[in-house]
C-alpha atoms as a PDB file:
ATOM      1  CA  UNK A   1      35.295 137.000 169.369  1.00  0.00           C
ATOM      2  CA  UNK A   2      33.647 135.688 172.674  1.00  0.00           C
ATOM      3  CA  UNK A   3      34.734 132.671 173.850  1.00  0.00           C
ATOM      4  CA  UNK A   4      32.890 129.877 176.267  1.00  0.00           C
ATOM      5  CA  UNK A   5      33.910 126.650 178.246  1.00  0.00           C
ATOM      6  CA  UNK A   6      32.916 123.428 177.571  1.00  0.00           C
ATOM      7  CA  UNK A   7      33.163 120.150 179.710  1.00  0.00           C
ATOM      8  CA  UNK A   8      34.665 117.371 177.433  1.00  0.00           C
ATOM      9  CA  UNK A   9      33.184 113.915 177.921  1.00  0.00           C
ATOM     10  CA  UNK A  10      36.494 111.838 175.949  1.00  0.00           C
ATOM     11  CA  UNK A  11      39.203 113.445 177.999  1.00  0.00           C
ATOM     12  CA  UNK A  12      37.427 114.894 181.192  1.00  0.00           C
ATOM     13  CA  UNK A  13      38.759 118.339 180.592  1.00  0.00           C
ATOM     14  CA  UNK A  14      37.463 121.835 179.960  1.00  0.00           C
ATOM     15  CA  UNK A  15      38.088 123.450 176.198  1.00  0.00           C
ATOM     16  CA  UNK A  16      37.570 127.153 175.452  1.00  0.00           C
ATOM     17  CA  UNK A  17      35.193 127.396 172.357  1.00  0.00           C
ATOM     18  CA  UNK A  18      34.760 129.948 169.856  1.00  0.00           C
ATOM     19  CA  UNK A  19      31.538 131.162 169.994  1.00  0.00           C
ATOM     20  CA  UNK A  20      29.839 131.870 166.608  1.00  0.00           C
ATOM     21  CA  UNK A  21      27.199 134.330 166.485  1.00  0.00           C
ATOM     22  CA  UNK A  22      26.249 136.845 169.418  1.00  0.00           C
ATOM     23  CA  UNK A  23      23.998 134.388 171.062  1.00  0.00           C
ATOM     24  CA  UNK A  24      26.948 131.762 171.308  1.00  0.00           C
ATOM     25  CA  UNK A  25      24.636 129.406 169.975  1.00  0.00           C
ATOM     26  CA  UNK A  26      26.585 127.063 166.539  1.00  0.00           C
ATOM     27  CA  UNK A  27      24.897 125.532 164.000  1.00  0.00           C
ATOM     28  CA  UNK A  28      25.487 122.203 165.329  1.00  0.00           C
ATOM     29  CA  UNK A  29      23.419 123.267 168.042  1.00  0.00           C
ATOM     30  CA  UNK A  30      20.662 124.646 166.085  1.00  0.00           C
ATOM     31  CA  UNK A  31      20.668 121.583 163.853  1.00  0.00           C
ATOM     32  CA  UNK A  32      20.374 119.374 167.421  1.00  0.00           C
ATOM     33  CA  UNK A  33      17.528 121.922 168.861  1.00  0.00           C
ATOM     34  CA  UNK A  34      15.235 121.391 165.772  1.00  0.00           C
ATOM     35  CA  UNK A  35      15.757 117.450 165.425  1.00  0.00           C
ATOM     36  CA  UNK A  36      14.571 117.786 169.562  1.00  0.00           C
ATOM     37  CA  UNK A  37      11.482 119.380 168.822  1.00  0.00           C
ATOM     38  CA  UNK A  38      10.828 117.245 165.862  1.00  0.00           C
ATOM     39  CA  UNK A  39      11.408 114.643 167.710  1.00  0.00           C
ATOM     40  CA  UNK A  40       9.232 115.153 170.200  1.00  0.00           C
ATOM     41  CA  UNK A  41       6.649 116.379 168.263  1.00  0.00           C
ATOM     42  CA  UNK A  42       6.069 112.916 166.644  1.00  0.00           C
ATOM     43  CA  UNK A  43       6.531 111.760 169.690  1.00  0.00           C
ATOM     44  CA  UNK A  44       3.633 113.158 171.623  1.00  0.00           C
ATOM     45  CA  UNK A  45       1.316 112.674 168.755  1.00  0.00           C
ATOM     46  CA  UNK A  46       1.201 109.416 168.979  1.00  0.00           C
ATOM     47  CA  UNK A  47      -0.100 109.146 172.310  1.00  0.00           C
ATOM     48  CA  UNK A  48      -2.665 111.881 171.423  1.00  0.00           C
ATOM     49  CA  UNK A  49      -4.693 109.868 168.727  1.00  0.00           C
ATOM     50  CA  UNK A  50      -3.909 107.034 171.048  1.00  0.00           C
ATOM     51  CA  UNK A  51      -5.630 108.175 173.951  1.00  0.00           C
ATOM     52  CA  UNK A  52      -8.425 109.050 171.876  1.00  0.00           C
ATOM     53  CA  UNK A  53      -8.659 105.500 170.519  1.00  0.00           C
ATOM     54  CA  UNK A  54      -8.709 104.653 174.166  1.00  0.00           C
ATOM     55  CA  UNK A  55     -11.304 106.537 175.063  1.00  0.00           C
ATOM     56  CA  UNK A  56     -13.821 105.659 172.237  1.00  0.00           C
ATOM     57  CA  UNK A  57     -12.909 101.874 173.293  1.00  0.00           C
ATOM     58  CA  UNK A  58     -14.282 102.211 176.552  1.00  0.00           C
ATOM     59  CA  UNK A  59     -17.200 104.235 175.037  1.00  0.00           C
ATOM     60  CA  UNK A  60     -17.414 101.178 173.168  1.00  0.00           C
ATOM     61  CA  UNK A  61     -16.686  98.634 175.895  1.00  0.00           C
ATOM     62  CA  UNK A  62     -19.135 100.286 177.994  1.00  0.00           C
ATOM     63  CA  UNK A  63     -22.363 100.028 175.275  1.00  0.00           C
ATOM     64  CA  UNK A  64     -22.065  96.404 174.878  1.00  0.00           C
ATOM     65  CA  UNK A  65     -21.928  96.221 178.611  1.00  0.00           C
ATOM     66  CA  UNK A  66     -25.399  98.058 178.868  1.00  0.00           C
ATOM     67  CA  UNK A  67     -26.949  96.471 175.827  1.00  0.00           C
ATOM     68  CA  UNK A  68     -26.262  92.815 176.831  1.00  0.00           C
ATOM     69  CA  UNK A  69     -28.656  94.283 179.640  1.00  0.00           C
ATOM     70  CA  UNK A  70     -30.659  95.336 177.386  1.00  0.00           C
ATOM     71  CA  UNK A  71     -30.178  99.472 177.968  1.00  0.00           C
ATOM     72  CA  UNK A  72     -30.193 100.163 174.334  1.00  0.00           C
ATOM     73  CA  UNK A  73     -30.518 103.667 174.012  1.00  0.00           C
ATOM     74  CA  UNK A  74     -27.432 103.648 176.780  1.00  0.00           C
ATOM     75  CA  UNK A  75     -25.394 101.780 173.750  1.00  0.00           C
ATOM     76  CA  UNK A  76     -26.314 103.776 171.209  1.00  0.00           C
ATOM     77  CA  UNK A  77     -25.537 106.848 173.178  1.00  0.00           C
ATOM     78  CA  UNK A  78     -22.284 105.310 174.197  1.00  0.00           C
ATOM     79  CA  UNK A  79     -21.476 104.219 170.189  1.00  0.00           C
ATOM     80  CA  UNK A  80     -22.350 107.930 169.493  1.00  0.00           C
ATOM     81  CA  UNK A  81     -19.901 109.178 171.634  1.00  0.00           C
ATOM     82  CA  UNK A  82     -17.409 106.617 170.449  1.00  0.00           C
ATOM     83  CA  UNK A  83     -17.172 107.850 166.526  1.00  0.00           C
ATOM     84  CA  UNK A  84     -17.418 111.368 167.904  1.00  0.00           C
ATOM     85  CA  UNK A  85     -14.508 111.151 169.895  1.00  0.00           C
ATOM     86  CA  UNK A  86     -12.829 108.853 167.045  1.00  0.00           C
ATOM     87  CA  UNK A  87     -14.851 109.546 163.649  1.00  0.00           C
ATOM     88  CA  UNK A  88     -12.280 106.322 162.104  1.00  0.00           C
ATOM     89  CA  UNK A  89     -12.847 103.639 164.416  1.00  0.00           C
ATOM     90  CA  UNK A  90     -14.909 101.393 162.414  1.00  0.00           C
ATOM     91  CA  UNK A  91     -16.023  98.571 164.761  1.00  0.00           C
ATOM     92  CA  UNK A  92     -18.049 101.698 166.886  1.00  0.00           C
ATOM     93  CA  UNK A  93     -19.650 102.375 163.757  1.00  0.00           C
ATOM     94  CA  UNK A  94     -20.716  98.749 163.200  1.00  0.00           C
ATOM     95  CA  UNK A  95     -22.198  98.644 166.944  1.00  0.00           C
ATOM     96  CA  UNK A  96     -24.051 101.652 166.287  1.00  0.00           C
ATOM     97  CA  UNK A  97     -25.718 100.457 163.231  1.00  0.00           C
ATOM     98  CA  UNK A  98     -26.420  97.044 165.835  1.00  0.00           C
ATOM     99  CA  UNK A  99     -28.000  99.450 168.112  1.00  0.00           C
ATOM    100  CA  UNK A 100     -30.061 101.211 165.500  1.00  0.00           C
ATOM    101  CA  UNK A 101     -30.912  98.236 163.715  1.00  0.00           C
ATOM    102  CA  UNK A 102     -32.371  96.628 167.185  1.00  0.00           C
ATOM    103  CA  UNK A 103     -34.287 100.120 167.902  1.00  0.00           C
ATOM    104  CA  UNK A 104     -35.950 100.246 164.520  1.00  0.00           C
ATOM    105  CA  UNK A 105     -34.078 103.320 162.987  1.00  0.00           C
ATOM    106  CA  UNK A 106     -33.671 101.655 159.518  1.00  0.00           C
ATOM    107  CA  UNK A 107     -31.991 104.959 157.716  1.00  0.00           C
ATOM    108  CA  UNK A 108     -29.691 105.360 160.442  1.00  0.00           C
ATOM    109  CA  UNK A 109     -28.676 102.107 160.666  1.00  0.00           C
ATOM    110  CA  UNK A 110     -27.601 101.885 156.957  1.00  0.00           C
ATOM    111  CA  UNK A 111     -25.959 104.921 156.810  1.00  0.00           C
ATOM    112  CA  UNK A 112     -23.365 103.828 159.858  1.00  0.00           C
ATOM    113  CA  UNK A 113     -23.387 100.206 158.678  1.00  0.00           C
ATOM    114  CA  UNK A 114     -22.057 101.609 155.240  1.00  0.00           C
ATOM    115  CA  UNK A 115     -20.091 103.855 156.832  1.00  0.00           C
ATOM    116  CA  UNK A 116     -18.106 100.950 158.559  1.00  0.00           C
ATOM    117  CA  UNK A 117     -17.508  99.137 155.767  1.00  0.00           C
ATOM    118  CA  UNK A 118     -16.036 102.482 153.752  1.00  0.00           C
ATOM    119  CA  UNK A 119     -13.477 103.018 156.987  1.00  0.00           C
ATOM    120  CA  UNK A 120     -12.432  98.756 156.481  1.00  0.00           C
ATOM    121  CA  UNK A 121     -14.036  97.556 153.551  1.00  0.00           C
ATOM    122  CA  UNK A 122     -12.115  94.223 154.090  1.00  0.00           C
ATOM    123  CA  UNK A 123     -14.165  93.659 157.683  1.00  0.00           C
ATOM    124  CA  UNK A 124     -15.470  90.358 157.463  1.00  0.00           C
ATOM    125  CA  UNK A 125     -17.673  90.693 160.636  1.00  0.00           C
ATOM    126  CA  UNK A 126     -19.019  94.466 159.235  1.00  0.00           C
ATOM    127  CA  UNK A 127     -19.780  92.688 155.822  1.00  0.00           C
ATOM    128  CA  UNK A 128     -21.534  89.968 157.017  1.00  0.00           C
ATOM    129  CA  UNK A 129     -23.547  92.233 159.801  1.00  0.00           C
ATOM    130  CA  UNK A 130     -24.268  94.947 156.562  1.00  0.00           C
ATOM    131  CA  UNK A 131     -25.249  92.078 154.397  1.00  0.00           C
ATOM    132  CA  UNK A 132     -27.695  89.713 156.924  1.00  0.00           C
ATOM    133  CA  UNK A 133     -29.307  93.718 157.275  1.00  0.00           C
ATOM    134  CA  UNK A 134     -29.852  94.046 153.679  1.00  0.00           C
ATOM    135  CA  UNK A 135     -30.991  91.023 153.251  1.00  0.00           C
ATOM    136  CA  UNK A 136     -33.880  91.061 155.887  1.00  0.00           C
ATOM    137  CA  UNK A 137     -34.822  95.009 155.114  1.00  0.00           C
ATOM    138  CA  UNK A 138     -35.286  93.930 151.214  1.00  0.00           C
ATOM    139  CA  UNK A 139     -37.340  91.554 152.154  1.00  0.00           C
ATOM    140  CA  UNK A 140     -39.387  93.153 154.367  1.00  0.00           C
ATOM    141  CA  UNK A 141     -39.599  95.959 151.980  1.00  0.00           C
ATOM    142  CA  UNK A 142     -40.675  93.591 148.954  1.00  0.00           C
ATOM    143  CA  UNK A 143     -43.653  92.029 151.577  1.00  0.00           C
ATOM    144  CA  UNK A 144     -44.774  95.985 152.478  1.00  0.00           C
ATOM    145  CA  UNK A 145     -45.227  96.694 148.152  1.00  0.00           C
ATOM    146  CA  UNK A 146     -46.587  92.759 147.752  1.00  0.00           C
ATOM    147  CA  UNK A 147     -50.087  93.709 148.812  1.00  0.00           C
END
């Protein structure tokens, strides 16, 4: 049987070790080696959706910017972008029905409005945006059939 050294942190001295295996390496080791990668696995995902929440912030950010100056095609491009980049972020999707709601596009608007309120259905600021929408579209559509 093969044997090693290894450095011995308690007692600052060298040990010969028994290697186990031809590649020297002991289960200990392999058991250590695959709680690493694990590890660090988890640990770079985290960052990963993190930077994309990041980035559909600023997306975001960046369409209320240009809409307060009244660029709203430039905010609803921007709120696109945003729930591309992060399909779960529900405040872009409530901006985007904002967006579409100011440009006219009705359908559009209810579809991301109602898609808002299925990623937080607890949103207090999505509910009350969804509902004031409903409210005005039903009765605009009641005065188009009232002839």
């Amino acid at each position: 049987m093969a044997c090693c050294f290894q450095f011995c942190n308690t007692r600052k001295c060298l040990h010969v070790k028994k290697r186990h295996g031809y590649s020297g390496i002991t289960p200990e080791m392999t058991f250590r080696i695959a709680t690493c990668i694990t590890l660090l696995t988890a640990a770079l995902a985290t960052p990963l959706h993190a930077d994309v929440r990041s980035d559909a912030v600023a997306q975001v950010d960046f369409g209320i910017t240009v809409a307060q100056r009244g660029l709203w095609r430039e905010a609803i491009y921007r709120w696109e972008r945003a729930v591309e980049i992060d399909p779960t972020y529900a405040a872009a999707f409530n901006d985007l029905a904002v967006g579409y709601e100011h440009e006219g596009q009705l359908d559009k608007a209810r579809q991301a409005y109602e898609k808002a309120l299925a990623l937080e259905p607890n949103n207090a600021q999505i509910r009350q945006n969804y509902d004031l929408f409903k409210e005005i579209n039903d009765r605009a559509d009641g005065a188009k059939e009232t002839p």
